[in-house]
N, C-alpha and C. Protein backbone atom coordinates (compact mmCIF):
# COMPACT_ATOMS: atom_id res chain seq x y z
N UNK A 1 174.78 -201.89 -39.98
CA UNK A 1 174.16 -200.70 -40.50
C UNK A 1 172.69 -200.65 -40.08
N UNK A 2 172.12 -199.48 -39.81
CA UNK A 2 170.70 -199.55 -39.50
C UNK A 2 170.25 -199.77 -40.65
N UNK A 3 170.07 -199.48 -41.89
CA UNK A 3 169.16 -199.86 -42.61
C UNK A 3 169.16 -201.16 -43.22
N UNK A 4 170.11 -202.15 -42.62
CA UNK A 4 169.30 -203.73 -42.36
C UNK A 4 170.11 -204.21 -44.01
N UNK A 5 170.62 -203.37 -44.67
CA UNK A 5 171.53 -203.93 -46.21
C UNK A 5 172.77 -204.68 -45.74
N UNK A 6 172.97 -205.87 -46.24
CA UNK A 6 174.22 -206.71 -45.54
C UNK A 6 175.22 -206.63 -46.50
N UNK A 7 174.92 -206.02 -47.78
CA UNK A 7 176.02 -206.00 -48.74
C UNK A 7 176.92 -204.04 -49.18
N UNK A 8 176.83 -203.56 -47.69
CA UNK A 8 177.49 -202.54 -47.76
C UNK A 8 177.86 -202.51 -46.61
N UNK A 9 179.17 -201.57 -46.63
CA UNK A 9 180.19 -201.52 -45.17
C UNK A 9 179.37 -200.23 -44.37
N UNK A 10 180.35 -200.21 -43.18
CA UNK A 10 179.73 -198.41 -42.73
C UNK A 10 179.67 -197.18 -43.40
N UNK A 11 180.64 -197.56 -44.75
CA UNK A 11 180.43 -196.15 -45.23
C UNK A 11 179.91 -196.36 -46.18
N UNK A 12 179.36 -197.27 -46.64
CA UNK A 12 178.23 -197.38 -47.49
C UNK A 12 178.80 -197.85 -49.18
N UNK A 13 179.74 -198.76 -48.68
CA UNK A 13 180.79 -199.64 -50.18
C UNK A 13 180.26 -200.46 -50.20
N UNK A 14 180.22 -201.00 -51.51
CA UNK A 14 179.88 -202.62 -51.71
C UNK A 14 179.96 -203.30 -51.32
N UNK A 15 180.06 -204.64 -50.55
CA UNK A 15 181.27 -205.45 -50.23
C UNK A 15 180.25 -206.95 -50.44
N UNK A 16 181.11 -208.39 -50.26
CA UNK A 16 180.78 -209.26 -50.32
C UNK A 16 180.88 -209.05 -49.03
N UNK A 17 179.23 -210.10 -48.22
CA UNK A 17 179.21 -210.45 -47.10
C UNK A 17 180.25 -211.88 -46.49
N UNK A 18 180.54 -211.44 -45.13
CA UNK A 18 181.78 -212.48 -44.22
C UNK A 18 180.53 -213.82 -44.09
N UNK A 19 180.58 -214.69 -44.74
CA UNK A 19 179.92 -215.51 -44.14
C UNK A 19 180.84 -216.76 -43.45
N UNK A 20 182.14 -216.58 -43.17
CA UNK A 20 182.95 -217.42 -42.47
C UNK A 20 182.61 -218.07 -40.80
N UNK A 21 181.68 -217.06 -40.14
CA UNK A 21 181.37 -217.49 -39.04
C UNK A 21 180.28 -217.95 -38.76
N UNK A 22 179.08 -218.44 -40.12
CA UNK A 22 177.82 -218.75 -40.51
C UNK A 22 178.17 -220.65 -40.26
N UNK A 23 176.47 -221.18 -39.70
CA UNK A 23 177.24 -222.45 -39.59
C UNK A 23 176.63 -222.60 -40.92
N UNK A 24 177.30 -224.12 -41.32
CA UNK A 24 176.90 -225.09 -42.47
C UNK A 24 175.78 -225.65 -42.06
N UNK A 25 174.91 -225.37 -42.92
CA UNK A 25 173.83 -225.92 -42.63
C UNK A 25 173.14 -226.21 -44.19
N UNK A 26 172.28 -227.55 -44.28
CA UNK A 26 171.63 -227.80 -45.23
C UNK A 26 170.35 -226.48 -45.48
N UNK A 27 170.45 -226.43 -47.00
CA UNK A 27 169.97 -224.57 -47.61
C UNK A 27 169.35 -225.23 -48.68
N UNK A 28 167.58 -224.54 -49.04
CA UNK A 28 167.11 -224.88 -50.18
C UNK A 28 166.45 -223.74 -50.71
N UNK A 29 165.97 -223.31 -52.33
CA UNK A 29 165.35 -222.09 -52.15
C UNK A 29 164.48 -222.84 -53.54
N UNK A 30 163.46 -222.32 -53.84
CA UNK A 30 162.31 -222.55 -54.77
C UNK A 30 161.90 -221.31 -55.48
N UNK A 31 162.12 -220.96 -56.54
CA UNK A 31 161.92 -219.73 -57.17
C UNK A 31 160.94 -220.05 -58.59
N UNK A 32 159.97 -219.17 -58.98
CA UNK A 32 159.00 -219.80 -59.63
C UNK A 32 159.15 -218.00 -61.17
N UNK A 33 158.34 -218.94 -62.08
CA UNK A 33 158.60 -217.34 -63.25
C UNK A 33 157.25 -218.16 -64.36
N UNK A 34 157.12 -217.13 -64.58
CA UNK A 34 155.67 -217.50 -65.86
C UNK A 34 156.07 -216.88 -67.10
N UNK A 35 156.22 -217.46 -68.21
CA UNK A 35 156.65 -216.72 -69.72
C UNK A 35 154.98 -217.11 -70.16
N UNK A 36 154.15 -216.14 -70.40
CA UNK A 36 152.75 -215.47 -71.09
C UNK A 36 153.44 -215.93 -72.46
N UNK A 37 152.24 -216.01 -73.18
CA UNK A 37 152.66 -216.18 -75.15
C UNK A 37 151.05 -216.46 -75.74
N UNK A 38 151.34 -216.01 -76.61
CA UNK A 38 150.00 -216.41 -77.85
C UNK A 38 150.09 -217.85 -77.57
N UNK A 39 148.67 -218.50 -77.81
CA UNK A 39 148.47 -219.93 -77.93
C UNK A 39 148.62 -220.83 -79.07
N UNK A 40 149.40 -220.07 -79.65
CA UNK A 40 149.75 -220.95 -81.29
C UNK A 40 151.16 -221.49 -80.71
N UNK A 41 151.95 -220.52 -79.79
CA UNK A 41 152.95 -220.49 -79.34
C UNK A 41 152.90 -221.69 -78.32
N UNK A 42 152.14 -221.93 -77.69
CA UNK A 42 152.20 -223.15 -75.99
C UNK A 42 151.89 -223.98 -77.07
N UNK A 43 151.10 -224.24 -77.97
CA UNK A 43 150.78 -225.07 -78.96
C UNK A 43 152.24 -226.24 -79.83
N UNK A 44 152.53 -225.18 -80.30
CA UNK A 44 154.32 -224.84 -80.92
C UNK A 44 154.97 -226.26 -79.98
N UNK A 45 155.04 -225.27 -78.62
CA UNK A 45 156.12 -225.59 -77.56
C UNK A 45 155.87 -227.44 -77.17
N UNK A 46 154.28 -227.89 -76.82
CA UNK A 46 153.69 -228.87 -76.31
C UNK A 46 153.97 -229.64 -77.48
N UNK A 47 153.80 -229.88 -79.03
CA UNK A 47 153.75 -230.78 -79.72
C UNK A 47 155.28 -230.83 -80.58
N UNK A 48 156.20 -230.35 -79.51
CA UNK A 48 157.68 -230.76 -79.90
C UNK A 48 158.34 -229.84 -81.36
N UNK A 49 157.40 -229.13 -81.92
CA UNK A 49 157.33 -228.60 -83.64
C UNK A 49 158.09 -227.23 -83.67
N UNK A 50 159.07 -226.45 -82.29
CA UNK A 50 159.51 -225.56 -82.50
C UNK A 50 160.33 -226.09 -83.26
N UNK A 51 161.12 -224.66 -84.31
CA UNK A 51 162.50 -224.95 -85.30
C UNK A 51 163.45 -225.05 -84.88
N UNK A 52 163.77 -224.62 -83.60
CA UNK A 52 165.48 -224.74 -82.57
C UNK A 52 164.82 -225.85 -81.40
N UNK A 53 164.18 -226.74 -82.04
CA UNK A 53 164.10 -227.86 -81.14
C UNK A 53 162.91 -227.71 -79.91
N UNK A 54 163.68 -229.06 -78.84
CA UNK A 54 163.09 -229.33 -77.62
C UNK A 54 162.88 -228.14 -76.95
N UNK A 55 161.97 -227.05 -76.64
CA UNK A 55 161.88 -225.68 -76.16
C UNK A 55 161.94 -226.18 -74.31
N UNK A 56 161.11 -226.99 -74.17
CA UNK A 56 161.25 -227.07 -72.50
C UNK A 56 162.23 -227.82 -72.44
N UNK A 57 162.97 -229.05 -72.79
CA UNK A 57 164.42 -229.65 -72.46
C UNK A 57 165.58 -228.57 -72.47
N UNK A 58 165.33 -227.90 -73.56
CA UNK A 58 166.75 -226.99 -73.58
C UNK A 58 166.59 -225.65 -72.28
N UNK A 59 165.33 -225.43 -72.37
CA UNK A 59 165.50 -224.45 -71.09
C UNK A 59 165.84 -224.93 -69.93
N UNK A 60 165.04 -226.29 -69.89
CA UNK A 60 165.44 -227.11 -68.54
C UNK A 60 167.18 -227.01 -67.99
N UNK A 61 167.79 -227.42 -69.01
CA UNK A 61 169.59 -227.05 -69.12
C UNK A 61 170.25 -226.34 -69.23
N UNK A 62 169.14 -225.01 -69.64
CA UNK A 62 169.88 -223.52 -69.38
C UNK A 62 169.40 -223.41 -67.80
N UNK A 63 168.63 -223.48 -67.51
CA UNK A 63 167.86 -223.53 -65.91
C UNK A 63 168.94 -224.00 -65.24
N UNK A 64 169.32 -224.79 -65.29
CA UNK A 64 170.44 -225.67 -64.36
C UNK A 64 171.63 -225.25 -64.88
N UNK A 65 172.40 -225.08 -65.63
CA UNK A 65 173.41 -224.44 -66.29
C UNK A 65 174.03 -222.82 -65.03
N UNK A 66 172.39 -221.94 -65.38
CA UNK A 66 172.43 -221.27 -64.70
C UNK A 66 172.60 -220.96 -63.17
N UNK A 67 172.20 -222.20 -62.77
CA UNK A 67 172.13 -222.26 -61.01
C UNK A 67 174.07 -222.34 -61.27
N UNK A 68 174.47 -222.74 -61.64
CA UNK A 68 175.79 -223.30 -61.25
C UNK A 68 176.85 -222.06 -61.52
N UNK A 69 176.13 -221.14 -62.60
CA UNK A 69 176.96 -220.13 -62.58
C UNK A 69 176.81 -218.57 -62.08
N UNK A 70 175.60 -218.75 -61.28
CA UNK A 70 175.03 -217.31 -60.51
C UNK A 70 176.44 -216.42 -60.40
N UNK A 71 177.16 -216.76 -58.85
CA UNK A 71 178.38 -216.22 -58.74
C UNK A 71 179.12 -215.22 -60.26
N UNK A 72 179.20 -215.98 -61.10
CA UNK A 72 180.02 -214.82 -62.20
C UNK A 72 179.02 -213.93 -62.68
N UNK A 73 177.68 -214.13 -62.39
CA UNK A 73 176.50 -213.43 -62.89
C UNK A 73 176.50 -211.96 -61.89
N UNK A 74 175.97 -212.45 -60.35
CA UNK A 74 175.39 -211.44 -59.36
C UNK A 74 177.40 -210.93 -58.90
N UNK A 75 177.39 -209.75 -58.58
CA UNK A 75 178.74 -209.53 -58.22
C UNK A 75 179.01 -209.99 -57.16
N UNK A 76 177.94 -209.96 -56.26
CA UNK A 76 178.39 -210.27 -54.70
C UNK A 76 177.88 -211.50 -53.84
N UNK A 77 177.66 -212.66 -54.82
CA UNK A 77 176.90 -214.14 -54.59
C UNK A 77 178.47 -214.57 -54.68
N UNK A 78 178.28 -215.38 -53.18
CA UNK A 78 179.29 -216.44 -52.83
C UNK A 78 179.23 -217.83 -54.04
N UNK A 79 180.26 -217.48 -54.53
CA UNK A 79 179.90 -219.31 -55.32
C UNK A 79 179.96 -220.15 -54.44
N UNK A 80 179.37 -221.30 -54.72
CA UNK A 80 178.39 -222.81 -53.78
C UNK A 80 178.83 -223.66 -54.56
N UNK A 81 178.77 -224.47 -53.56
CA UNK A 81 178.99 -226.46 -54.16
C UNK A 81 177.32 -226.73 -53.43
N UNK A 82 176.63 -226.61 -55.24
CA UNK A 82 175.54 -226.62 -55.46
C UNK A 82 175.33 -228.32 -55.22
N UNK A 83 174.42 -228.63 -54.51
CA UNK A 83 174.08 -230.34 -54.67
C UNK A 83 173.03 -230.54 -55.51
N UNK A 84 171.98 -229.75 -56.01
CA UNK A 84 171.55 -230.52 -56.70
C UNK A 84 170.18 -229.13 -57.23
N UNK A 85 169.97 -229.56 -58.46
CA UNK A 85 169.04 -227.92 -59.19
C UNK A 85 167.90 -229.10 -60.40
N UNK A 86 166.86 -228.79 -59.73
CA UNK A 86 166.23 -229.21 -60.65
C UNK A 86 164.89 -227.73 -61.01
N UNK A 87 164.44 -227.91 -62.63
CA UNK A 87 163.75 -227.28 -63.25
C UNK A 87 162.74 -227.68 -64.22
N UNK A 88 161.50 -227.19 -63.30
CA UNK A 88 160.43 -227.82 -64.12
C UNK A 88 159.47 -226.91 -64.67
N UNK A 89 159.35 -227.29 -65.99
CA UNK A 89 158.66 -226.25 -67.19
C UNK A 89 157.27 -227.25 -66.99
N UNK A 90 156.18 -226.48 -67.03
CA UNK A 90 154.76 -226.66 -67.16
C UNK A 90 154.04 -226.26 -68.17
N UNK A 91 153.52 -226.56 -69.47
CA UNK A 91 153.17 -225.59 -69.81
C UNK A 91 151.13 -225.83 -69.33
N UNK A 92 150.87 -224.01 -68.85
CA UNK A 92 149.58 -224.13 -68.57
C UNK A 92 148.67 -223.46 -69.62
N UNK A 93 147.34 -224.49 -70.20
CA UNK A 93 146.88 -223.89 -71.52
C UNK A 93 145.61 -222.99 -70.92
N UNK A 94 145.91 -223.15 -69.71
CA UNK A 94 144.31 -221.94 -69.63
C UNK A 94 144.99 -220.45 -69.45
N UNK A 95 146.36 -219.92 -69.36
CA UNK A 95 146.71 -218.95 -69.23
C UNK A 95 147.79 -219.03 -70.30
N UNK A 96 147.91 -219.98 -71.30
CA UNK A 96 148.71 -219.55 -72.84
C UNK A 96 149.88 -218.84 -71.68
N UNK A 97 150.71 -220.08 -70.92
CA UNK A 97 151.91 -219.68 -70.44
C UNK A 97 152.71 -220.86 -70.09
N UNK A 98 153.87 -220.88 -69.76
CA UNK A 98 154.54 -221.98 -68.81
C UNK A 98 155.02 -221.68 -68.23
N UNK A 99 154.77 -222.40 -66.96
CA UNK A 99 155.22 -221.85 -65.55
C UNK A 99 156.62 -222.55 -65.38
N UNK A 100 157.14 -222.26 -64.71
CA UNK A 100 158.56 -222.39 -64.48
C UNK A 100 159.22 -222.71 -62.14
N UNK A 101 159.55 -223.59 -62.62
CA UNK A 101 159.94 -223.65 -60.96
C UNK A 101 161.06 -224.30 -61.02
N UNK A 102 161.80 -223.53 -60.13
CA UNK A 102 163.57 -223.94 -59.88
C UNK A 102 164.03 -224.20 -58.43
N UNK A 103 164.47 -225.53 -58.29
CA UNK A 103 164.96 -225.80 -56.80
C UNK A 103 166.23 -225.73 -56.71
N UNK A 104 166.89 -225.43 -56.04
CA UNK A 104 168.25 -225.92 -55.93
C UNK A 104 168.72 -225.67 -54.28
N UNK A 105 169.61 -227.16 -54.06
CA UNK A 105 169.83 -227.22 -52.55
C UNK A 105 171.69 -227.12 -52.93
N UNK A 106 171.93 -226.88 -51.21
CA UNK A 106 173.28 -226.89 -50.73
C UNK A 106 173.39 -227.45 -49.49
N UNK A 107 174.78 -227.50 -49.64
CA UNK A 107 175.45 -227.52 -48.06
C UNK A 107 176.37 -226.59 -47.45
N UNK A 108 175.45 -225.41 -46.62
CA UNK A 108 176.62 -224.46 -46.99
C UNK A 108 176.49 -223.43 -46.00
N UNK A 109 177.41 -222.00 -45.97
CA UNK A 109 176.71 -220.73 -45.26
C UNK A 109 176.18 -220.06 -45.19
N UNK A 110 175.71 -220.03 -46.77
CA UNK A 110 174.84 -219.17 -47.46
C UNK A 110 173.82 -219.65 -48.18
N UNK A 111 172.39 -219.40 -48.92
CA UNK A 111 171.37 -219.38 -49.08
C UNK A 111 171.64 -219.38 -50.61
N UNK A 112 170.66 -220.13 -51.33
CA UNK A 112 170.39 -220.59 -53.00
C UNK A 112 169.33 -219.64 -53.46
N UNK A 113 168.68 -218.50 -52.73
CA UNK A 113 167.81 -217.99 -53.13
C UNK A 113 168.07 -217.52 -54.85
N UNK A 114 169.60 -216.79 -54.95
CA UNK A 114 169.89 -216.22 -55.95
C UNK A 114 169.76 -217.31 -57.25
N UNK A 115 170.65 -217.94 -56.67
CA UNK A 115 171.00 -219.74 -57.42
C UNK A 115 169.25 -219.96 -58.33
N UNK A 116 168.12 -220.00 -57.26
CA UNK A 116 167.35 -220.26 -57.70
C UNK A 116 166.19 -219.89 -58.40
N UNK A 117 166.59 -217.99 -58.05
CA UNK A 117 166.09 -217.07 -59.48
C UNK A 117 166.81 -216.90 -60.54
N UNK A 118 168.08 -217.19 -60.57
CA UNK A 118 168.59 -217.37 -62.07
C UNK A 118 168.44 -218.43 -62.78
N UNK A 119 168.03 -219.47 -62.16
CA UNK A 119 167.58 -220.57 -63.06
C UNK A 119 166.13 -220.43 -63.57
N UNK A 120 165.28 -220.16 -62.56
CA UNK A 120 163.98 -219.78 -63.20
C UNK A 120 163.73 -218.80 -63.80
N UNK A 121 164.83 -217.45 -64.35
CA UNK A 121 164.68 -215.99 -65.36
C UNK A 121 165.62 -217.09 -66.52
N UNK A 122 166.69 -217.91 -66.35
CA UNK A 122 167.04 -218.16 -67.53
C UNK A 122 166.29 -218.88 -67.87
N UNK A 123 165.75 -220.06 -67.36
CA UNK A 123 164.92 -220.98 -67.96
C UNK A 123 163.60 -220.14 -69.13
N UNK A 124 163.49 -218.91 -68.76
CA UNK A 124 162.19 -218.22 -69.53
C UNK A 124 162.78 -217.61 -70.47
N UNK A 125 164.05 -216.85 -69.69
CA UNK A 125 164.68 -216.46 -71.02
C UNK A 125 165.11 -217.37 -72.41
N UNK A 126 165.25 -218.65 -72.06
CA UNK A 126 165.38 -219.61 -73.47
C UNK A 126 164.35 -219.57 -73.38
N UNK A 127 163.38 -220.05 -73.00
CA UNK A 127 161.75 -219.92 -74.29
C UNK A 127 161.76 -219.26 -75.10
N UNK A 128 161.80 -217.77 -74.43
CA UNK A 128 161.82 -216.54 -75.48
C UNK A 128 162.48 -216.49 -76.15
N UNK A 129 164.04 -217.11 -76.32
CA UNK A 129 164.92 -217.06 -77.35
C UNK A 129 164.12 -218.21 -78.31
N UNK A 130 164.10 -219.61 -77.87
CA UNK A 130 163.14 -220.25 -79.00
C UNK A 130 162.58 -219.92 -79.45
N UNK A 131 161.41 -219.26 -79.17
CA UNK A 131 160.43 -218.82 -79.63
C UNK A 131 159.78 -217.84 -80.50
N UNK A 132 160.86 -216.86 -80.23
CA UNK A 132 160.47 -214.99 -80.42
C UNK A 132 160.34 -215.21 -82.04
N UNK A 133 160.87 -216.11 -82.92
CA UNK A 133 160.77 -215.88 -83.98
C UNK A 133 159.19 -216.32 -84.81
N UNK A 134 157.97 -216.66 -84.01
CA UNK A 134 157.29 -216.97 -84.13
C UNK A 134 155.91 -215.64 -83.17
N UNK A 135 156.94 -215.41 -81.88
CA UNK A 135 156.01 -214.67 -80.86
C UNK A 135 156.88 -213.81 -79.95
N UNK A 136 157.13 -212.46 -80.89
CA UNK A 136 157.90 -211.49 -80.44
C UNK A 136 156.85 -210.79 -79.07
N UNK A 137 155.95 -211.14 -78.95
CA UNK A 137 155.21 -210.60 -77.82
C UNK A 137 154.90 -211.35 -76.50
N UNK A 138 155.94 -212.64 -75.98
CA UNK A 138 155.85 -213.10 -75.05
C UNK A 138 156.21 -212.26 -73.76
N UNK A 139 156.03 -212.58 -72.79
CA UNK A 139 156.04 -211.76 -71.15
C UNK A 139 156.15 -212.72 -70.10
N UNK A 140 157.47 -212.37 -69.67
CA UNK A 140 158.31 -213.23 -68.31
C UNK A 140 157.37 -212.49 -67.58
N UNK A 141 156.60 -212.85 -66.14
CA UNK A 141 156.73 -212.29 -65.31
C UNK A 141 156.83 -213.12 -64.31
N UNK A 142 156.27 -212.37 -62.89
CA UNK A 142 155.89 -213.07 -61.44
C UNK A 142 156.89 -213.80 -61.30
N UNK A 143 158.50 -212.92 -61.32
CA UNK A 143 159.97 -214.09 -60.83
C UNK A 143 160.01 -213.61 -59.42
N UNK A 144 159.91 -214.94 -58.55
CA UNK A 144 159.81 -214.74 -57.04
C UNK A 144 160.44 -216.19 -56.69
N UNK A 145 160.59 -215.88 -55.09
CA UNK A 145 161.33 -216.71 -54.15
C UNK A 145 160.14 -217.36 -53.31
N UNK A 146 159.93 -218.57 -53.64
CA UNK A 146 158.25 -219.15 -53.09
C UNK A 146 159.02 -219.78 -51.78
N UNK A 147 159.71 -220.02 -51.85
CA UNK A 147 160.45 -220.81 -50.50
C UNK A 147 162.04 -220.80 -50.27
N UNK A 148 162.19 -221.15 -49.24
CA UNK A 148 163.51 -221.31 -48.91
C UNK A 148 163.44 -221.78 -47.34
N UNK A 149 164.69 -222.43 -46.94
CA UNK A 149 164.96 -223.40 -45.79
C UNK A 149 166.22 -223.48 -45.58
N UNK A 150 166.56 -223.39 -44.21
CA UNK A 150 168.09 -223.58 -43.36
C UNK A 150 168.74 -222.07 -43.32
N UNK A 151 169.71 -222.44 -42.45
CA UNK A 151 170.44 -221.44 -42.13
C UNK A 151 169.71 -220.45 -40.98
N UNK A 152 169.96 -219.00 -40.57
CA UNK A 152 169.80 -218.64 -39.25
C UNK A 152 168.09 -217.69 -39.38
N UNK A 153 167.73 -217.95 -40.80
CA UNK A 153 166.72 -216.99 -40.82
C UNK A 153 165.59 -218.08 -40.94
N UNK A 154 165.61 -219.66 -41.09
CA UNK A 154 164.40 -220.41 -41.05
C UNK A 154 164.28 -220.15 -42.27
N UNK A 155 162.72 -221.17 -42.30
CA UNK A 155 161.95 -221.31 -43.46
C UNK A 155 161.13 -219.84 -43.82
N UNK A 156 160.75 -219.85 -45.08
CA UNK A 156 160.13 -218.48 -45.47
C UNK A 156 158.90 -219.43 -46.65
N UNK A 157 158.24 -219.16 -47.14
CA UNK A 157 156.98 -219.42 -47.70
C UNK A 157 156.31 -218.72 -48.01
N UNK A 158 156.02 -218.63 -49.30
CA UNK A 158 155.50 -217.93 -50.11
C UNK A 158 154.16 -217.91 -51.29
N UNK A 159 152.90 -218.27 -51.42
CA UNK A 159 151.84 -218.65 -52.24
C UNK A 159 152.00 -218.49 -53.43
């Protein structure tokens, strides 16, 4: 198609992309997300004292949870034999936020980019579920794809 969309036919249907003739190649993607909050709230989160617990362990496991189940999530994401998703919660006190970064690699034909923004929107989305009952005014933002590697399009990099 000229306008460069790989997930529609010529006449302009949905479709899952053929990646059958794609080689296998080792695939990584790095996706990053910031949940904003009042500082009573990073406070809360850092000295273990939320009421539904460990706030960064349990997101950490929705984070990874999530990489594994993109596919039933996005309609048209190839499910992967994911090798390996890690998720790391930061919390930063000069911007009363925690940053969020999600890796996850493969071996495969296709790309973890997706894999690795759903781990870093769920991972924020459990904060906010911890949390909201304390700080109904928290704010996910800045969910992006900081990197990625392999396959026919190279590395990409992102600040």
């Amino acid at each position: 198609m000229s306008s460069g969309l790989t997930h529609f036919d010529t006449a302009g249907n949905a479709v899952m992309v053929d990646v059958s003739d794609k080689a296998t190649t080792a695939r990584t993607a790095t996706a990053r997300a910031r949940i904003v909050m009042d500082p009573a709230t990073l406070a809360t989160i850092e000295a273990g004292t939320a009421k539904k617990g460990d706030v960064l362990g349990v997101a950490r496991l929705a984070g990874i949870m999530a990489a594994k189940r993109t596919a039933d999530l996005i309609p048209l994401c190839h499910p992967l034999p994911i090798s390996a998703v890690t998720v790391d919660l930061t919390p930063d006190r000069a911007n009363n936020a925690v940053e969020i970064a999600a890796t996850v690699r493969t071996t495969g034909q296709t790309g973890v980019e997706m894999e690795a923004l759903t781990a870093a929107s769920v991972a924020a989305l459990t904060v906010y579920d911890m949390c909201k009952a304390i700080d109904r005014g928290m704010r996910i933002e800045d969910l992006r794809v900081v990197h990625k590697a392999g396959g026919k399009s190279g590395e990409f990099r992102q600040d």
